[in-house]
N, C-alpha and C. Protein backbone atom coordinates (compact mmCIF):
# COMPACT_ATOMS: atom_id res chain seq x y z
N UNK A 1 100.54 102.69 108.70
CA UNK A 1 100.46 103.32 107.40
C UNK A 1 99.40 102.57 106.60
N UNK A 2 98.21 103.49 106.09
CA UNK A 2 97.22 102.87 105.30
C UNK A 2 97.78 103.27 103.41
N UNK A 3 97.26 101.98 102.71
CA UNK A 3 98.04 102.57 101.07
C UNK A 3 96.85 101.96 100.95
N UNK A 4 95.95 103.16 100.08
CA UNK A 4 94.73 102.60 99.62
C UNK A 4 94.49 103.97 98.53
N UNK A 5 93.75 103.65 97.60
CA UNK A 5 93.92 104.74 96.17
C UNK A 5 92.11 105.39 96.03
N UNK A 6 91.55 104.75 97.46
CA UNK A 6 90.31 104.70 96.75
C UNK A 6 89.96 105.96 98.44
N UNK A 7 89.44 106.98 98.34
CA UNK A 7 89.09 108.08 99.23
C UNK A 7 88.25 107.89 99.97
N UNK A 8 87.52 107.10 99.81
CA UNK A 8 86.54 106.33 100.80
C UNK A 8 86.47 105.16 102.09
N UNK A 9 87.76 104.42 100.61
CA UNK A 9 88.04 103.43 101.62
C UNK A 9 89.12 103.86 102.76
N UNK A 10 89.83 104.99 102.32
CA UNK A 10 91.26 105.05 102.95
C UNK A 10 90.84 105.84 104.46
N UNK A 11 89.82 106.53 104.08
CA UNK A 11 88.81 107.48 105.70
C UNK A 11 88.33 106.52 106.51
N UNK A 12 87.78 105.52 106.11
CA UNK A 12 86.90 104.02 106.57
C UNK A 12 88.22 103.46 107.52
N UNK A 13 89.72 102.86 106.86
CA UNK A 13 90.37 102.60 107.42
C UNK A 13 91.14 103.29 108.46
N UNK A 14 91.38 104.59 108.26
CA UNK A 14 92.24 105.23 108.87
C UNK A 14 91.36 106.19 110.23
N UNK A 15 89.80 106.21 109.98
CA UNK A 15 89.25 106.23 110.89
C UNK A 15 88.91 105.49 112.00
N UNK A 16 88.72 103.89 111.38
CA UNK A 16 88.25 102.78 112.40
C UNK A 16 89.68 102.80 113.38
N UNK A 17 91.37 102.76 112.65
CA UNK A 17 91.97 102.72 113.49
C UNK A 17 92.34 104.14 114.53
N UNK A 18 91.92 105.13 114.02
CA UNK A 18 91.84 105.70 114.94
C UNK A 18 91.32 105.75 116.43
N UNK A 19 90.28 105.26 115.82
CA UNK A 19 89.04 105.38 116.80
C UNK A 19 89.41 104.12 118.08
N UNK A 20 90.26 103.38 117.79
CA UNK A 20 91.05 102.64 118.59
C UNK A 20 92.12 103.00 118.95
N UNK A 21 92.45 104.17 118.92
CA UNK A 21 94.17 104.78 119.47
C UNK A 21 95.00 104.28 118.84
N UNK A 22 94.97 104.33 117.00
CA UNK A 22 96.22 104.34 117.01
C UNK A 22 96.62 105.68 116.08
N UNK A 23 97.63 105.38 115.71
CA UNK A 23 97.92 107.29 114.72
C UNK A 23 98.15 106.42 113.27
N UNK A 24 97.39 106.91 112.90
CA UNK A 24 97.47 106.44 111.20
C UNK A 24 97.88 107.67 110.15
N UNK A 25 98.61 107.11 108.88
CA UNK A 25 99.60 107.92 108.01
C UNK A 25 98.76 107.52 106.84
N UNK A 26 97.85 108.17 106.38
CA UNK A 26 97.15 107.97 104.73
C UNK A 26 98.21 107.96 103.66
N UNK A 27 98.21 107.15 102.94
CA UNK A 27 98.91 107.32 101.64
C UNK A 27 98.01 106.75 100.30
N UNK A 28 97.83 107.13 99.45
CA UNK A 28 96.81 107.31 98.77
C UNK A 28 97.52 107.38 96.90
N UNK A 29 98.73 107.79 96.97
CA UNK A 29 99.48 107.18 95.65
C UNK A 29 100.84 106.05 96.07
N UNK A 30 100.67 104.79 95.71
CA UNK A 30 101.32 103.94 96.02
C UNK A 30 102.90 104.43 95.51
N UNK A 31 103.00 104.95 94.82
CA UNK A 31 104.58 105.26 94.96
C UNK A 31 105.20 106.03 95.97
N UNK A 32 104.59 106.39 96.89
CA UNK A 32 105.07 107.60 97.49
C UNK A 32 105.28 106.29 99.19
N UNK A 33 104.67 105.35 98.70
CA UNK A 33 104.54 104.35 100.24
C UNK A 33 105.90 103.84 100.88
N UNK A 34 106.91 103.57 99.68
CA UNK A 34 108.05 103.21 100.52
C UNK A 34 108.95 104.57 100.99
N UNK A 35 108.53 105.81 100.75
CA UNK A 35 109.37 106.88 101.42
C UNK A 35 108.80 106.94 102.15
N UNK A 36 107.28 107.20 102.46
CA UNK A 36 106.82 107.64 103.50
C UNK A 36 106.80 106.58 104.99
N UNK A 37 107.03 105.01 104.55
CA UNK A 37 107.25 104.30 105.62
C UNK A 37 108.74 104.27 105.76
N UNK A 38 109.78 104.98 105.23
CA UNK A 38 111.15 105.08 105.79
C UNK A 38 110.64 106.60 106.89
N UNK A 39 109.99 107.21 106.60
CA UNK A 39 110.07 108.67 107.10
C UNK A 39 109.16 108.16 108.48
N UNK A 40 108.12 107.44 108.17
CA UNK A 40 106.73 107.60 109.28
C UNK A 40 107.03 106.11 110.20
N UNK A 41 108.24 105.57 110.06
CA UNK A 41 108.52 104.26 110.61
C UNK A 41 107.06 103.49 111.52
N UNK A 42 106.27 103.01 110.61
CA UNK A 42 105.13 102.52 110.84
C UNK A 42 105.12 101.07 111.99
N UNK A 43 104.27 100.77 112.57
CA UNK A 43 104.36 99.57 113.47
C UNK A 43 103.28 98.37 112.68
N UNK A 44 102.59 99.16 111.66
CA UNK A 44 102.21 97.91 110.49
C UNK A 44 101.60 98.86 109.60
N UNK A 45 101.43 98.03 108.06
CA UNK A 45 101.54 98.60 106.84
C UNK A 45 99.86 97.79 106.57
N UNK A 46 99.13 98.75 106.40
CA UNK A 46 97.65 98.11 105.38
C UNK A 46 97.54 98.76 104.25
N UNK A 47 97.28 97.61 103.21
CA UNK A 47 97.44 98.01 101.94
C UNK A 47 96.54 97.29 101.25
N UNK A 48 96.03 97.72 100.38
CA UNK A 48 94.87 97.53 99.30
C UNK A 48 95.69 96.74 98.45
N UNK A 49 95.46 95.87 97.32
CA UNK A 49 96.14 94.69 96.46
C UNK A 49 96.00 95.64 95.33
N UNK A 50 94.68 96.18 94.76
CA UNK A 50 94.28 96.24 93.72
C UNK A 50 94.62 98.22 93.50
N UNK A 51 96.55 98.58 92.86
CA UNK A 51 96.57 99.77 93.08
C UNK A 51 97.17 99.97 91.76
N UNK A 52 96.93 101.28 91.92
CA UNK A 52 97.27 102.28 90.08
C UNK A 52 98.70 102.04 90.76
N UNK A 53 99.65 102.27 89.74
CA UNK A 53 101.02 102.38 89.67
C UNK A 53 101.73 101.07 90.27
N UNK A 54 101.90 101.11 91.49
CA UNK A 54 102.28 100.14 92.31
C UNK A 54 101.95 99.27 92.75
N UNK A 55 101.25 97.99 92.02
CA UNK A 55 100.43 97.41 92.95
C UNK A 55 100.58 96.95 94.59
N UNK A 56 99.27 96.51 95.21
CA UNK A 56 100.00 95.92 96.94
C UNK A 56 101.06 94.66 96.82
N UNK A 57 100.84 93.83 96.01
CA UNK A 57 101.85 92.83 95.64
C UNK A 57 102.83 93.31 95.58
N UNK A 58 103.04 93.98 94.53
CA UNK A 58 104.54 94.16 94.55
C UNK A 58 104.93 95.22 95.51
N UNK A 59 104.16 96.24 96.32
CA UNK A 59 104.30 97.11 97.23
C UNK A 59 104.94 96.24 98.19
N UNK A 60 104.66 95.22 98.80
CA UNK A 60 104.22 94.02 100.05
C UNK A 60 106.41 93.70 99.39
N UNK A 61 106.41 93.15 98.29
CA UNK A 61 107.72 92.40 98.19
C UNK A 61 108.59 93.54 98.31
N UNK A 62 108.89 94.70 97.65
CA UNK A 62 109.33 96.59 97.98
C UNK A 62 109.78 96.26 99.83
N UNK A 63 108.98 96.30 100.01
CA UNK A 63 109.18 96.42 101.40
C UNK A 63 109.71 95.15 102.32
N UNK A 64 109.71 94.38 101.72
CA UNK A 64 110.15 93.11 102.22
C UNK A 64 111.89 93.01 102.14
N UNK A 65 112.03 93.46 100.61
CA UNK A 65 113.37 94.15 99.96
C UNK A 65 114.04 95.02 100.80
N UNK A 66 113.21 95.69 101.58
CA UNK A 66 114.05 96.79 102.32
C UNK A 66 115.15 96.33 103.52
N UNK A 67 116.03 97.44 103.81
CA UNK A 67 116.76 97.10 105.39
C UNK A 67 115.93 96.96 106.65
N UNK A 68 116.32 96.24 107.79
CA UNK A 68 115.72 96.24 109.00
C UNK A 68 115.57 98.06 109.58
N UNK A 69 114.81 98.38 110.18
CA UNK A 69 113.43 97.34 110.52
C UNK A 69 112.12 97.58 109.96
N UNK A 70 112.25 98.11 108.82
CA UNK A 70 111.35 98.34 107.05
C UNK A 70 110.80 97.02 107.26
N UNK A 71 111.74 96.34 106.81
CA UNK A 71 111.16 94.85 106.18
C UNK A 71 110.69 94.10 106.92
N UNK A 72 110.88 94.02 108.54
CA UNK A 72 110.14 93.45 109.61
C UNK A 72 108.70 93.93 110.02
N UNK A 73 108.57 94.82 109.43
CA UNK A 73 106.57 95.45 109.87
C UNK A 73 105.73 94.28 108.98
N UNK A 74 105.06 93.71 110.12
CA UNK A 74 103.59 93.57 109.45
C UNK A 74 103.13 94.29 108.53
N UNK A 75 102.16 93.15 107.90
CA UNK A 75 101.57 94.07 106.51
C UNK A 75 100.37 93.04 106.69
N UNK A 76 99.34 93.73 106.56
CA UNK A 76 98.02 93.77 106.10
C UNK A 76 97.80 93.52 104.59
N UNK A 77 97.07 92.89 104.30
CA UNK A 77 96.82 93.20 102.84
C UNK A 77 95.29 93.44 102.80
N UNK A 78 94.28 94.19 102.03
CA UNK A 78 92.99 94.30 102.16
C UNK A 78 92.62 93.81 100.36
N UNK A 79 91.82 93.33 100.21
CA UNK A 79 91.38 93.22 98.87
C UNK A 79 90.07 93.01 98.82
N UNK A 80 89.39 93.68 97.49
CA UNK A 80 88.18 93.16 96.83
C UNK A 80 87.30 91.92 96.42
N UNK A 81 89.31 91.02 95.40
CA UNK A 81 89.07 89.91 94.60
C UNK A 81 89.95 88.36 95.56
N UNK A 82 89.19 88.42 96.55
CA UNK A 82 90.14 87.22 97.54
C UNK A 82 89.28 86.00 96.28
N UNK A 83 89.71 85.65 96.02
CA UNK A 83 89.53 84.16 95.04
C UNK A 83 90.22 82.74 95.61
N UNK A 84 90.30 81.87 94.99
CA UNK A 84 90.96 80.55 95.50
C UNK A 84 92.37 80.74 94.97
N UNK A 85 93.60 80.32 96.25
CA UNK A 85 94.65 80.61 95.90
C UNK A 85 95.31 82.10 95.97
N UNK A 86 94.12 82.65 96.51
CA UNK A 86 94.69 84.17 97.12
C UNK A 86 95.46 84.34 98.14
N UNK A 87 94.80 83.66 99.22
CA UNK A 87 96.05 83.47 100.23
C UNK A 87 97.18 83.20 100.17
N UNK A 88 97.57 82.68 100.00
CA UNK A 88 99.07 81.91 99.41
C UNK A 88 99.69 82.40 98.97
N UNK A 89 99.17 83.17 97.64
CA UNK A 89 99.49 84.50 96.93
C UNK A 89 99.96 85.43 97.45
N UNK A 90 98.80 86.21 98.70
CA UNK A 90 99.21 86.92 99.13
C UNK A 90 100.13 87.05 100.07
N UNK A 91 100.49 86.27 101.15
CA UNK A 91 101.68 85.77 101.77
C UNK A 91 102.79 85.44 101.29
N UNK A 92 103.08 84.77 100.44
CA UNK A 92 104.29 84.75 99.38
C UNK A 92 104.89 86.47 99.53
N UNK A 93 104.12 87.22 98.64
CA UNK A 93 104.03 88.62 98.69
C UNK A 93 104.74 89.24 99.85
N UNK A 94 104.34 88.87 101.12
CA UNK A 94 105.20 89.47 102.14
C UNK A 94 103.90 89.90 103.10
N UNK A 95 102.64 89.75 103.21
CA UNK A 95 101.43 89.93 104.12
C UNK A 95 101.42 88.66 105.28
N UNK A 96 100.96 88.88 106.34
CA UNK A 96 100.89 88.38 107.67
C UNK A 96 99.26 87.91 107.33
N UNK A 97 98.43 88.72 106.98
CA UNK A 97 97.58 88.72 107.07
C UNK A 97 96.34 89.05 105.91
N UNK A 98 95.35 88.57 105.79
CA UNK A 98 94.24 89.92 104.64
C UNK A 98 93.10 89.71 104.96
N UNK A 99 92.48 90.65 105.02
CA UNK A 99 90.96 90.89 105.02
C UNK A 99 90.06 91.47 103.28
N UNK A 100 89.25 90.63 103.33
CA UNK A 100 88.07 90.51 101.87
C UNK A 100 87.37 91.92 102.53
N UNK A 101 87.59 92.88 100.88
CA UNK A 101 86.28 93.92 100.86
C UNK A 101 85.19 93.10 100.33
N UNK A 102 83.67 93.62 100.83
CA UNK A 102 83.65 94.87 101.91
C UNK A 102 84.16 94.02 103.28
N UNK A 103 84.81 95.09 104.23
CA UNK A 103 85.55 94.38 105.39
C UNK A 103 84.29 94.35 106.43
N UNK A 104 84.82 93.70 107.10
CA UNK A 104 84.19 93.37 108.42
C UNK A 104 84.74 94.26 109.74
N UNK A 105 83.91 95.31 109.88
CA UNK A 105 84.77 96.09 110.84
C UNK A 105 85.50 95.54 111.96
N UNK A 106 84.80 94.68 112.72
CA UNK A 106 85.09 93.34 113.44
C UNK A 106 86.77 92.46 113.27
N UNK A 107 86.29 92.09 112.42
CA UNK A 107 87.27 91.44 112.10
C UNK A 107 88.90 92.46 111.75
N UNK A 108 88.12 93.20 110.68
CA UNK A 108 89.43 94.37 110.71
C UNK A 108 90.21 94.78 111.74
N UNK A 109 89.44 95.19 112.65
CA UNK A 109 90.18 95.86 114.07
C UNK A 109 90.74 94.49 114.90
N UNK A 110 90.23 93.25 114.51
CA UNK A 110 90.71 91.84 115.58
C UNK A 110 92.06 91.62 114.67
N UNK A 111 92.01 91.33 113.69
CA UNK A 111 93.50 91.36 112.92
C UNK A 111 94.31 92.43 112.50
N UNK A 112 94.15 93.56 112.74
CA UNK A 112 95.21 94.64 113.20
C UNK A 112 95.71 94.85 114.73
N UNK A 113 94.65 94.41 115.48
CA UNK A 113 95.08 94.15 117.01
C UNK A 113 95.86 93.18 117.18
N UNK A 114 96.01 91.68 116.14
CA UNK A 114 96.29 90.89 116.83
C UNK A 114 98.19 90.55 115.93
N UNK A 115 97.74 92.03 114.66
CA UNK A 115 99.11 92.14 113.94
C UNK A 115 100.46 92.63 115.36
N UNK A 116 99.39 93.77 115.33
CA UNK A 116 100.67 94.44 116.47
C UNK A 116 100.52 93.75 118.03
N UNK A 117 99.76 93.38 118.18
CA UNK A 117 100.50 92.18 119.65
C UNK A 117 101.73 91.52 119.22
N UNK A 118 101.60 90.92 118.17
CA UNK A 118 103.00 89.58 117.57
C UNK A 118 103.73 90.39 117.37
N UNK A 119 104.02 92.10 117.04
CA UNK A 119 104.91 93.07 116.77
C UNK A 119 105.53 92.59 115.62
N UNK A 120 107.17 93.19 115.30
CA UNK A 120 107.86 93.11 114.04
C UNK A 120 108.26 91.32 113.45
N UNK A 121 108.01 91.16 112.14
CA UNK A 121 108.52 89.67 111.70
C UNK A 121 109.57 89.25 112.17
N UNK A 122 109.87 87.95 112.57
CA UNK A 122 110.96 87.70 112.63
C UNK A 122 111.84 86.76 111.78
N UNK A 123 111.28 86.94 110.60
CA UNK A 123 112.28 86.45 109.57
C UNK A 123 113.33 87.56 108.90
N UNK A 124 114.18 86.66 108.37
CA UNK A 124 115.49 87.78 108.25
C UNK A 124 114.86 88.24 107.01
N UNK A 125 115.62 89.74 107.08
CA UNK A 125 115.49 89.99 105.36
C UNK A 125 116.16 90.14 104.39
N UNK A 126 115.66 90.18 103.29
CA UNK A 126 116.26 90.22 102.41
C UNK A 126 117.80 89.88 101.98
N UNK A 127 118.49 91.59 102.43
CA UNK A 127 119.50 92.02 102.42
C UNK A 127 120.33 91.73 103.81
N UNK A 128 119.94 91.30 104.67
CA UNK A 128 120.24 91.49 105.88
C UNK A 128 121.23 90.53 105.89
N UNK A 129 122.27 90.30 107.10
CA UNK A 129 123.72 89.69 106.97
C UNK A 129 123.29 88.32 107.53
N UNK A 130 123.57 87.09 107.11
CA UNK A 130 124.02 85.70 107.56
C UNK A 130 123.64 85.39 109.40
N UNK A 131 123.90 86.04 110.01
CA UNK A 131 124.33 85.91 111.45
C UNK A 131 123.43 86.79 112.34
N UNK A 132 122.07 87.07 111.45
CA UNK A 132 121.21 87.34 112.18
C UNK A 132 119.86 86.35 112.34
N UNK A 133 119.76 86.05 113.51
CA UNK A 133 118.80 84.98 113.85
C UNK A 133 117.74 85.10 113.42
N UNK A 134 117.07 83.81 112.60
CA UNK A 134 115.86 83.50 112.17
C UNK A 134 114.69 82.61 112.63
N UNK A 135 113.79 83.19 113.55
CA UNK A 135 112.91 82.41 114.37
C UNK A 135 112.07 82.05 113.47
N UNK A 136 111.92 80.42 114.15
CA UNK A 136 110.40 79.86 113.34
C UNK A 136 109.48 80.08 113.89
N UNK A 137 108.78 80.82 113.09
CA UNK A 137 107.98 81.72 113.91
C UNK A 137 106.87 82.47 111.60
N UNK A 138 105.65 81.66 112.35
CA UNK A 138 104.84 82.57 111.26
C UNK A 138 103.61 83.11 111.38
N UNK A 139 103.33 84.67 110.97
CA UNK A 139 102.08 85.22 111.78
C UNK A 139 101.02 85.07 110.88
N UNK A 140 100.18 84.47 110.81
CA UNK A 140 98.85 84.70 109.96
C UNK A 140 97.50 85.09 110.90
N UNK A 141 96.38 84.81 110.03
CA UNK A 141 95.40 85.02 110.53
C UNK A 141 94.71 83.87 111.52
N UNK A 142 95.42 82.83 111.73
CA UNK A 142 94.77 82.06 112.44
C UNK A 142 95.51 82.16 113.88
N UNK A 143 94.46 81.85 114.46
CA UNK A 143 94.99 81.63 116.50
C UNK A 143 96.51 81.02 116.51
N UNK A 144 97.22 81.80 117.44
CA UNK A 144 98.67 81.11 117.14
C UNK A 144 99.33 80.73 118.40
N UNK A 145 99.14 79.75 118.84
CA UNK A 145 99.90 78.80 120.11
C UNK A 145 101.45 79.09 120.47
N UNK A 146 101.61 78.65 121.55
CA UNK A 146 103.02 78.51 121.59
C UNK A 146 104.49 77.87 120.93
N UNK A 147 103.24 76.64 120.25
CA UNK A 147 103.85 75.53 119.12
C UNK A 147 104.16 76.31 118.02
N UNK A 148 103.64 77.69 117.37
CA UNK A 148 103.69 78.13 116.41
C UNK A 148 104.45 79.53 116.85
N UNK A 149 105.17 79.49 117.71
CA UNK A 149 106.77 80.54 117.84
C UNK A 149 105.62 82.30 118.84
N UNK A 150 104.34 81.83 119.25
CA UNK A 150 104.39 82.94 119.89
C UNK A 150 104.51 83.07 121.32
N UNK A 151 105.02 82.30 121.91
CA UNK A 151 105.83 82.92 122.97
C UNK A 151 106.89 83.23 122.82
N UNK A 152 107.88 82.84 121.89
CA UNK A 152 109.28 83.65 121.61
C UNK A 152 109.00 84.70 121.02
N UNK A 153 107.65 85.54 120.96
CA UNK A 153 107.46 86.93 120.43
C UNK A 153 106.96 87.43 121.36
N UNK A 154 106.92 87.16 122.51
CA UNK A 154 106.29 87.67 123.29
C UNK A 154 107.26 89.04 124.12
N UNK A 155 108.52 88.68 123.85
CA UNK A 155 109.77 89.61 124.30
C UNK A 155 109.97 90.57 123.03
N UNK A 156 109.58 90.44 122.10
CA UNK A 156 109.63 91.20 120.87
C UNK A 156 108.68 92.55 120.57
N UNK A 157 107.75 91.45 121.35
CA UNK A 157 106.62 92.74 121.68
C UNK A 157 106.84 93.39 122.92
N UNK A 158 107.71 93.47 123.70
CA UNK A 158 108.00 94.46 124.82
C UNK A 158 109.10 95.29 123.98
N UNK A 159 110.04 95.52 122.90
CA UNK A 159 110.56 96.00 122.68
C UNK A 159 110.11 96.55 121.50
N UNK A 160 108.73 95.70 120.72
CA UNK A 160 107.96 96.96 119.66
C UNK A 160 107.07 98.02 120.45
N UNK A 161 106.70 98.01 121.64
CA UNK A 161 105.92 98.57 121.90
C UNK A 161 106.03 99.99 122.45
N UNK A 162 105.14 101.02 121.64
CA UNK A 162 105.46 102.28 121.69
C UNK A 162 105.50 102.85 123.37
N UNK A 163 104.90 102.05 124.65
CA UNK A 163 104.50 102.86 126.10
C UNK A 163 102.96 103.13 125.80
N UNK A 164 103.06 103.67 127.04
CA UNK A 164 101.59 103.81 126.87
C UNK A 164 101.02 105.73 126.80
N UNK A 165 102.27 106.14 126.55
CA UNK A 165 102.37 107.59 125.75
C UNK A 165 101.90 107.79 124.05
N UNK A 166 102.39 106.82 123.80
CA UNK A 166 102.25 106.26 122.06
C UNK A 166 101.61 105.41 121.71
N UNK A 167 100.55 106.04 120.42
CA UNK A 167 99.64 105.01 120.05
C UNK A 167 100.59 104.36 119.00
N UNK A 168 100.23 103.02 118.34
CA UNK A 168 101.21 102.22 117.35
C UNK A 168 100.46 103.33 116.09
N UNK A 169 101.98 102.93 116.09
CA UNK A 169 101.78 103.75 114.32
C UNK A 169 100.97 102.79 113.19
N UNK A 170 100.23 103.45 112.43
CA UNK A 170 100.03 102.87 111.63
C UNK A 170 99.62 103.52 110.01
């Protein structure tokens, strides 16, 4: 699922991932993003920071808020104004990841590839009950070893993964 307000950018994104097999869901007024990712059960969420109504910040925590397995999708964050202390920011927020406009097509497609390899978070959420296991385990943008919980995702991703009938949603 792409949430981006701007018509240019949202064709740019939702084309590049196409063009890599996956099926992408435009959404283009940020309020409409947390129904349409209950309806379009997405395999990761890219979202613009800088949005009318809803911003991606608080879009990113919305969804974090939600029940499993809402609140376990990767999220992308894309922004304009990456400044010092953005990162941090934006992860707090509930993002795995972000890429600085203008993007790097490159890079875009290497950190959406490398969102859905690690598949769904595995931190608990929100709402979720006591007695569901919480791996240490955190996905960002940097190379992530075994020391940093991705081989215990490596079984996570046999059970996010759509076959090879289905492109990942996005």
């Amino acid at each position: 699922m792409v949430v981006e307000d701007n018509a240019l950018n949202i064709k740019l994104f939702c084309d590049l991932l196409d063009a890599h097999g996956h099926e992408t869901r435009p959404v283009i007024d940020s309020r409409e993003a947390i129904d349409t990712a209950r309806a379009f059960d997405p395999d990761l969420v890219v979202t613009d920071i800088q949005l009318p109504h809803i911003d991606g910040m608080e879009l990113m925590r919305l969804i974090r808020d939600e029940e499993p397995p809402l609140c376990r999708i990767p999220i992308m964050a894309v922004t304009a104004y990456a400044g010092e202390g953005d990162d941090e920011r934006i992860r707090k927020a509930g993002a795995q990841a972000y890429v600085s406009k203008p993007i790097s097509v490159i890079r875009f497609v290497e950190a959406v590839e490398k969102l859905l390899a690690e598949g769904p978070i595995p931190e608990r959420c929100e709402g979720e009950a006591d007695s569901v296991p919480v791996h240490d385990a955190h996905v960002g943008q940097d190379e992530s070893g075994p020391e940093n919980g991705a081989a215990s995702q490596d079984n996570q991703q046999e059970e996010a993964d759509p076959g090879p009938d289905q492109p990942p949603l996005i």
